[in-house]
C-alpha atoms as a PDB file:
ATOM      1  CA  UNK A   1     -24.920 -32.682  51.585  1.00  0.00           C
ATOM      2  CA  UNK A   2     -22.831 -30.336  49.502  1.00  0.00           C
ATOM      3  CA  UNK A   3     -21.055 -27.600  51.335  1.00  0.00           C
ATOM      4  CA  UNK A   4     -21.702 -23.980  50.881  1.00  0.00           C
ATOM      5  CA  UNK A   5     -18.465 -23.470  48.873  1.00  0.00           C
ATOM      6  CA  UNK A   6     -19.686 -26.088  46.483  1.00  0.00           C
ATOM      7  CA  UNK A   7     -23.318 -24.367  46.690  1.00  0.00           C
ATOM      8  CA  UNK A   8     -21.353 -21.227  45.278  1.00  0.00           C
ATOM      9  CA  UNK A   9     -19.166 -22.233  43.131  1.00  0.00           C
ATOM     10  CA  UNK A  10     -22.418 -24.030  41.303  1.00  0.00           C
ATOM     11  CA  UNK A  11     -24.607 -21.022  42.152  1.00  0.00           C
ATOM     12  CA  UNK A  12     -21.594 -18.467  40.198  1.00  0.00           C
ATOM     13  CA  UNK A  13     -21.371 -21.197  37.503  1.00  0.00           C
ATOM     14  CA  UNK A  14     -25.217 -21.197  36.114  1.00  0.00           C
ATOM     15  CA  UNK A  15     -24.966 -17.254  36.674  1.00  0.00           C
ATOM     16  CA  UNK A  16     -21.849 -17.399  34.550  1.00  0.00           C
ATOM     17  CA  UNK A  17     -23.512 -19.498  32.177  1.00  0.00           C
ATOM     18  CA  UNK A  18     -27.172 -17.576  32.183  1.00  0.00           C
ATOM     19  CA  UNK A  19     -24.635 -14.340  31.190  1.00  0.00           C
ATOM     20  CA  UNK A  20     -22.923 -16.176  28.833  1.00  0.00           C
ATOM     21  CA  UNK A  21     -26.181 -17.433  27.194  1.00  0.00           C
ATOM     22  CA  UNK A  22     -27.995 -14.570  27.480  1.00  0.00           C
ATOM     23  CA  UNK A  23     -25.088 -12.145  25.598  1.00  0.00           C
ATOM     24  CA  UNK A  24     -24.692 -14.679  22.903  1.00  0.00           C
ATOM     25  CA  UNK A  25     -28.431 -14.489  21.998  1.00  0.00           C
ATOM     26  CA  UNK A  26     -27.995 -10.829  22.473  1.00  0.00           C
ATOM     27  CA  UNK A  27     -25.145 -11.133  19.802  1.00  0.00           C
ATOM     28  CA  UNK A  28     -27.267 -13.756  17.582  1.00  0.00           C
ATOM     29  CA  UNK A  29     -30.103 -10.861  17.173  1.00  0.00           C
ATOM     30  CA  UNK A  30     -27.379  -8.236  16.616  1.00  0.00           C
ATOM     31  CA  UNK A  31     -26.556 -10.322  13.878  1.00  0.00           C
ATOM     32  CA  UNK A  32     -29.778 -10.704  12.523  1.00  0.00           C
ATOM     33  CA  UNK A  33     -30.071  -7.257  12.267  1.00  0.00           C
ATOM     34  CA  UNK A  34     -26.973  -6.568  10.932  1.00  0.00           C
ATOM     35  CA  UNK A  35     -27.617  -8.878   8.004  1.00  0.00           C
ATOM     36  CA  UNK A  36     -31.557  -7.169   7.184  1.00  0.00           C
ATOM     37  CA  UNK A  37     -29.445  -4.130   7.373  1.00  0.00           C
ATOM     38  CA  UNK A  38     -27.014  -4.778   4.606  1.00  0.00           C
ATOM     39  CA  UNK A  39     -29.801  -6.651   2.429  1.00  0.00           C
ATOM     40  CA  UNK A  40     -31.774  -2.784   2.891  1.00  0.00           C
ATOM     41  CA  UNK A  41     -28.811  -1.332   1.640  1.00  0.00           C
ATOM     42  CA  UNK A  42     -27.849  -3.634  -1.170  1.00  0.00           C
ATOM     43  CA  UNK A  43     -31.527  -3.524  -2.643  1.00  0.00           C
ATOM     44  CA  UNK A  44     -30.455   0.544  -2.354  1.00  0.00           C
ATOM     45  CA  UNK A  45     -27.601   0.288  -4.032  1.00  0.00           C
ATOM     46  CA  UNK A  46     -29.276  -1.901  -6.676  1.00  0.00           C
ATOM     47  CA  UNK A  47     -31.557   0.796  -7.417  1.00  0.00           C
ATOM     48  CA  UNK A  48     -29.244   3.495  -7.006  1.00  0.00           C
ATOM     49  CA  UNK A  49     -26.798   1.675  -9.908  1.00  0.00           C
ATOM     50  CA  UNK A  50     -29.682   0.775 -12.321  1.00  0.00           C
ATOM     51  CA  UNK A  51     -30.825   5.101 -11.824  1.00  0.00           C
ATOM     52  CA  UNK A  52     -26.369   5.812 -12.943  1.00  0.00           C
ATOM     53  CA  UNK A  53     -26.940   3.698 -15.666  1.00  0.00           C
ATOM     54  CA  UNK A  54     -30.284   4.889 -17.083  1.00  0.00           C
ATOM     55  CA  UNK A  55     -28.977   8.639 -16.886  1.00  0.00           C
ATOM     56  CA  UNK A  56     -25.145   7.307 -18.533  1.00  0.00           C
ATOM     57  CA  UNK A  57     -27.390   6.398 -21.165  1.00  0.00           C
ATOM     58  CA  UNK A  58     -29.573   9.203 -21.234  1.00  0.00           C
ATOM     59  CA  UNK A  59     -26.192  11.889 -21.505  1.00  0.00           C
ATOM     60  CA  UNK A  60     -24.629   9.413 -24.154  1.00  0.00           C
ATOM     61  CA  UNK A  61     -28.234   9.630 -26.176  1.00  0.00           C
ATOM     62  CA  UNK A  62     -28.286  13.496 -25.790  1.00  0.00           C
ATOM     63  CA  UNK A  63     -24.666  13.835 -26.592  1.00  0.00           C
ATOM     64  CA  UNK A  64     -25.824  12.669 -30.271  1.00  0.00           C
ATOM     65  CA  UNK A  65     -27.281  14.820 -33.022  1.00  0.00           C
ATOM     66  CA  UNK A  66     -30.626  12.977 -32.862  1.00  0.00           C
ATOM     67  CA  UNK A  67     -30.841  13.528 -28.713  1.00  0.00           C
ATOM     68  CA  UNK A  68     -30.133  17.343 -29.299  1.00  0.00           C
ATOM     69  CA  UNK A  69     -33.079  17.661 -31.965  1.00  0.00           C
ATOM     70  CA  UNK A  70     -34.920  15.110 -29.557  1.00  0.00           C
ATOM     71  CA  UNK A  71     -34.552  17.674 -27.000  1.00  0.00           C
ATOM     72  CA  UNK A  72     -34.887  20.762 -28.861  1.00  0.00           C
ATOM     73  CA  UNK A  73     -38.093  19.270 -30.526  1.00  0.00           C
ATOM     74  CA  UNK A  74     -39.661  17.783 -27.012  1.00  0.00           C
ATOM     75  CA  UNK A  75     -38.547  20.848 -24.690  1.00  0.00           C
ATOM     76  CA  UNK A  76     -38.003  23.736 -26.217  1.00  0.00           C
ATOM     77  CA  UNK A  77     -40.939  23.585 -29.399  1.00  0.00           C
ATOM     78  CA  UNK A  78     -38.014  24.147 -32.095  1.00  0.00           C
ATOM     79  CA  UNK A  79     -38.550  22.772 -35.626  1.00  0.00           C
ATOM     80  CA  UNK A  80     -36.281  22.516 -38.479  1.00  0.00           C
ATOM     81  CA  UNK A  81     -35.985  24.812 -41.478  1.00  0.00           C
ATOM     82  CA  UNK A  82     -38.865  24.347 -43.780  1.00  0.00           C
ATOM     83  CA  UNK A  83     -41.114  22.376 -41.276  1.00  0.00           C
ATOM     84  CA  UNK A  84     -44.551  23.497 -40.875  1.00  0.00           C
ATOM     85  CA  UNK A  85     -45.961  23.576 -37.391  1.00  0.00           C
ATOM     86  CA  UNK A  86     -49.802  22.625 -36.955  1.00  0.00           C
ATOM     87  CA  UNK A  87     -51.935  24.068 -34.333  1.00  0.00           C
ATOM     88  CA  UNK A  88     -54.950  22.025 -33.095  1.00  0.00           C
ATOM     89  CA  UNK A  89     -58.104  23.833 -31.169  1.00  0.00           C
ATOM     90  CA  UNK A  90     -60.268  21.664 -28.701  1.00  0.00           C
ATOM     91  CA  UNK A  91     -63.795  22.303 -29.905  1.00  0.00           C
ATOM     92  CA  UNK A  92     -64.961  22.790 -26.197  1.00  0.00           C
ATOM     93  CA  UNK A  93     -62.263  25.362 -25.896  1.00  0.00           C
ATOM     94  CA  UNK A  94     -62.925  29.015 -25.007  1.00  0.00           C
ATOM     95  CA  UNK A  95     -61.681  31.754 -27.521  1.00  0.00           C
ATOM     96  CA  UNK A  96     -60.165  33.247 -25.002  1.00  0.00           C
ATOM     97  CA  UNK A  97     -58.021  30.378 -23.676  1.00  0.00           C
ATOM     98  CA  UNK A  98     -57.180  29.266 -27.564  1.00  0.00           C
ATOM     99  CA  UNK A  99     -54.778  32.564 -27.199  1.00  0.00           C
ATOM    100  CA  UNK A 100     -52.860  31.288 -24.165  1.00  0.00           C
ATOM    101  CA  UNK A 101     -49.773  29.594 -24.308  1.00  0.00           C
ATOM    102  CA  UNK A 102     -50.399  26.026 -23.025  1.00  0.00           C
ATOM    103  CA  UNK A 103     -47.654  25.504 -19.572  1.00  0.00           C
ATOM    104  CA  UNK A 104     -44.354  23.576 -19.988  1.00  0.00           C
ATOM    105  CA  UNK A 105     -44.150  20.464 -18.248  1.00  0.00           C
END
């Protein structure tokens, strides 16, 4: 029969090891979240690159003549010298509305 010293030096051992275990799976799912965590943030920073390049684009187009008259046209109304400008009524429009100036979106 084992003596008690040996029954607790066993006994501390498996505790030691059931800690040991039990903080490595600890660590394991740490990990695990870690790495979901930086594949979140990558697919963020994807998105967040592809958005810089669209608009370094976009302020390279408008920095051209034709993305200034693109604007001015689009945004503002504005037509060139000489240009006629046509006006079309909705036949179930109101007379009263055909007067208003349609919002800006």
């Amino acid at each position: 029969m084992p003596s008690l010293k040996q029954i607790i030096l066993i006994a501390l051992a498996v505790l030691g090891l059931a800690i040991t275990v039990s903080y490595y799976r600890f660590e394991l799912e740490r990990i695990a979240q870690i790495r979901e965590a930086i594949g979140k943030s990558e697919a963020v920073l994807k998105e967040k690159r592809e958005s810089v390049r669209n608009y370094k684009e976009k302020v390279a187009f408008y920095r051209t003549k034709e993305g200034a008259e693109h604007l001015a046209r689009e945004q503002y109304n504005l037509v060139e010298n000489g240009e006629r400008v046509i006006l079309l009524k909705s036949p179930d429009e109101k007379p009263e509305e055909a007067n208003e100036i349609p919002p800006q979106e």
